[in-house]
N, C-alpha and C. Protein backbone atom coordinates (compact mmCIF):
# COMPACT_ATOMS: atom_id res chain seq x y z
N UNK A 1 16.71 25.80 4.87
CA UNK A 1 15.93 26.87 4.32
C UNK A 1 14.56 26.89 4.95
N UNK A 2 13.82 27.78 5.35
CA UNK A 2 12.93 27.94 5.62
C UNK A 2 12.26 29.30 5.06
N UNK A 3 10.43 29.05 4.94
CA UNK A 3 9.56 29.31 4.20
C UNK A 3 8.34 29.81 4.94
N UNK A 4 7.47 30.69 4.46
CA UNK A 4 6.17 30.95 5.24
C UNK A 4 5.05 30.01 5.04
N UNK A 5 5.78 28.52 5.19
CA UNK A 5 4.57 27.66 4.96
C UNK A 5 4.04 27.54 6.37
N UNK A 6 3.04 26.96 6.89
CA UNK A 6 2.13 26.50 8.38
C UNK A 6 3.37 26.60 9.27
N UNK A 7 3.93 26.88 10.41
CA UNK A 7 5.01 26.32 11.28
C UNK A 7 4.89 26.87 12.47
N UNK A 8 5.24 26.02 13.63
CA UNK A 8 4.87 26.23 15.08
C UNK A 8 5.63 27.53 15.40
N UNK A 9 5.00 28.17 16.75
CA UNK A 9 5.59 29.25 16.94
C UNK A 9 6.70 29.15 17.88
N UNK A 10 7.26 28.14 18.07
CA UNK A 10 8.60 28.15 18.75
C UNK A 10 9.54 28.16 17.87
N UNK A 11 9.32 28.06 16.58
CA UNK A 11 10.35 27.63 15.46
C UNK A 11 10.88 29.80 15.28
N UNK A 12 12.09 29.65 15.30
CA UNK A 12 12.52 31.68 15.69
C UNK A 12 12.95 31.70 14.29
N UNK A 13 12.97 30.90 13.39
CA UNK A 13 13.47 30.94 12.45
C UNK A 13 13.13 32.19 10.88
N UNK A 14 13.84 32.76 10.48
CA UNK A 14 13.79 33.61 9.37
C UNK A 14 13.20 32.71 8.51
N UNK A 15 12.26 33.62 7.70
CA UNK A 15 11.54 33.13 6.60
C UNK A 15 12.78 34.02 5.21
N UNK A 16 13.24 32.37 4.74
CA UNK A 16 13.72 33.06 4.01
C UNK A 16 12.86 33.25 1.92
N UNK A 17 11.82 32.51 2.38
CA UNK A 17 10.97 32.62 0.70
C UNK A 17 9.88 32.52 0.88
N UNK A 18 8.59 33.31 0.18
CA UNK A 18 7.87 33.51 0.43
C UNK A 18 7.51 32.37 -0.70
N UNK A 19 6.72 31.49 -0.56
CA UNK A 19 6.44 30.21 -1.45
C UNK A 19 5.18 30.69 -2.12
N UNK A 20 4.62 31.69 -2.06
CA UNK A 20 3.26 31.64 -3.13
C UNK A 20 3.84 33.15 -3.80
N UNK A 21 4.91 33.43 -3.64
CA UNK A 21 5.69 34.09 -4.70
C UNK A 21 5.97 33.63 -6.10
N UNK A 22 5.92 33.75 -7.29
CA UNK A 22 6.48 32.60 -7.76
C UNK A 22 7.83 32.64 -7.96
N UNK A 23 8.17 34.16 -8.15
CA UNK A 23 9.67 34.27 -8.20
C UNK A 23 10.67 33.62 -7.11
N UNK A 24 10.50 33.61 -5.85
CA UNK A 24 10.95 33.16 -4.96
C UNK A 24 10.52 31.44 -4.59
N UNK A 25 9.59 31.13 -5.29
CA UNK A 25 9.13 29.89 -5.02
C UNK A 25 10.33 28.78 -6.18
N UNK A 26 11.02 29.70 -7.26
CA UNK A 26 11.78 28.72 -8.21
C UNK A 26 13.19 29.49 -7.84
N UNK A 27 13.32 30.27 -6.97
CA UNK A 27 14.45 30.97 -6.53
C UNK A 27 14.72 29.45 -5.30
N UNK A 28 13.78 28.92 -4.38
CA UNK A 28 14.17 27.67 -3.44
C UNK A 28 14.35 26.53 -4.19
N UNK A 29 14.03 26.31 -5.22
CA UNK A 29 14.06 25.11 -5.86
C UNK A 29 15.70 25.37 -6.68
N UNK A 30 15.91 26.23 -6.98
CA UNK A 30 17.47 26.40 -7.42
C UNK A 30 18.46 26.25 -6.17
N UNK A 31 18.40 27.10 -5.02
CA UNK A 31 19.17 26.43 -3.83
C UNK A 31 18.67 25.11 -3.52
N UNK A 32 18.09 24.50 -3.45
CA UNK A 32 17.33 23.11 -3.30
C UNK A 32 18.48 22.31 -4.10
N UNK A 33 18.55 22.61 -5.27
CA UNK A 33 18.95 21.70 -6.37
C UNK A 33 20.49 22.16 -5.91
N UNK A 34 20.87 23.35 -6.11
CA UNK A 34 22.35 24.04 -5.84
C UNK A 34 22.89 22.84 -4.56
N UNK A 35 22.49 22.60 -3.54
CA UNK A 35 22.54 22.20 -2.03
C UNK A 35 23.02 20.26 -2.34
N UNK A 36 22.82 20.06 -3.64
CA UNK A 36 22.82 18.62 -3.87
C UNK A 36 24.10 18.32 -4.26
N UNK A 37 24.52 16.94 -3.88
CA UNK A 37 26.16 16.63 -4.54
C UNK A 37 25.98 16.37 -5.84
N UNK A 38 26.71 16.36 -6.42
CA UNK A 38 26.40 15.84 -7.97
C UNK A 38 25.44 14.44 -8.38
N UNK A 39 26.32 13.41 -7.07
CA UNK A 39 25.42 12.14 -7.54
C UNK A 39 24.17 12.11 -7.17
N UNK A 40 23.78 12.57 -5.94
CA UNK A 40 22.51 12.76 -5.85
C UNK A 40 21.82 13.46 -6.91
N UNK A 41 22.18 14.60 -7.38
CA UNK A 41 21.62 15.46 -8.36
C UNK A 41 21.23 14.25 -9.56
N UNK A 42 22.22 13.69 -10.04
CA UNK A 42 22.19 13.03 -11.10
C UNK A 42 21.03 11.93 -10.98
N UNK A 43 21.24 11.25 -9.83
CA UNK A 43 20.09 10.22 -9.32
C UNK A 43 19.09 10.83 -9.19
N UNK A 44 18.84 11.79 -8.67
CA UNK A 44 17.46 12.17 -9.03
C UNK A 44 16.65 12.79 -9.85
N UNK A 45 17.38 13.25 -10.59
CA UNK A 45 17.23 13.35 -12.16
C UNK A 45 16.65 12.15 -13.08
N UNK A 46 17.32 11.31 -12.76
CA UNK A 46 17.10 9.67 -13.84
C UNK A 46 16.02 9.43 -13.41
N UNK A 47 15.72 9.26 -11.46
CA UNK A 47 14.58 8.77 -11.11
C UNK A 47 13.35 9.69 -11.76
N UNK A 48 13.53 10.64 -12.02
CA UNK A 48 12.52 12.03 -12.45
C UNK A 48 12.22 11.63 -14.10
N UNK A 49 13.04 11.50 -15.01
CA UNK A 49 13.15 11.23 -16.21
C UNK A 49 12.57 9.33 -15.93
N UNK A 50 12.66 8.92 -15.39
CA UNK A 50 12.37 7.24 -15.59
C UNK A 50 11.28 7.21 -15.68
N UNK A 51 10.93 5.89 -16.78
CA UNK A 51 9.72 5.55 -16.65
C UNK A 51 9.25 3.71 -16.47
């Protein structure tokens, strides 16, 4: 995924979210999360919840 954050100009790549959107900024964080296997998901969840 890629974003209109800082990035060199050789990179040809589509911006696909505009990150100071906010709609689109929790629209990447759902493919972000979507993109994860379960165990990872789960592991990083616990690590997130741990204290």
């Amino acid at each position: 995924m890629y974003w209109n954050c800082e990035r060199y100009d050789f990179c040809k790549n589509k911006i696909a979210f505009n990150m100071k959107d906010e709609k689109e900024f929790y629209q990447a964080i759902i493919y972000y999360i979507s993109g994860m296997t379960d165990n990872y998901a789960i592991d990083m969840y616990n690590k997130i919840i741990g204290f």
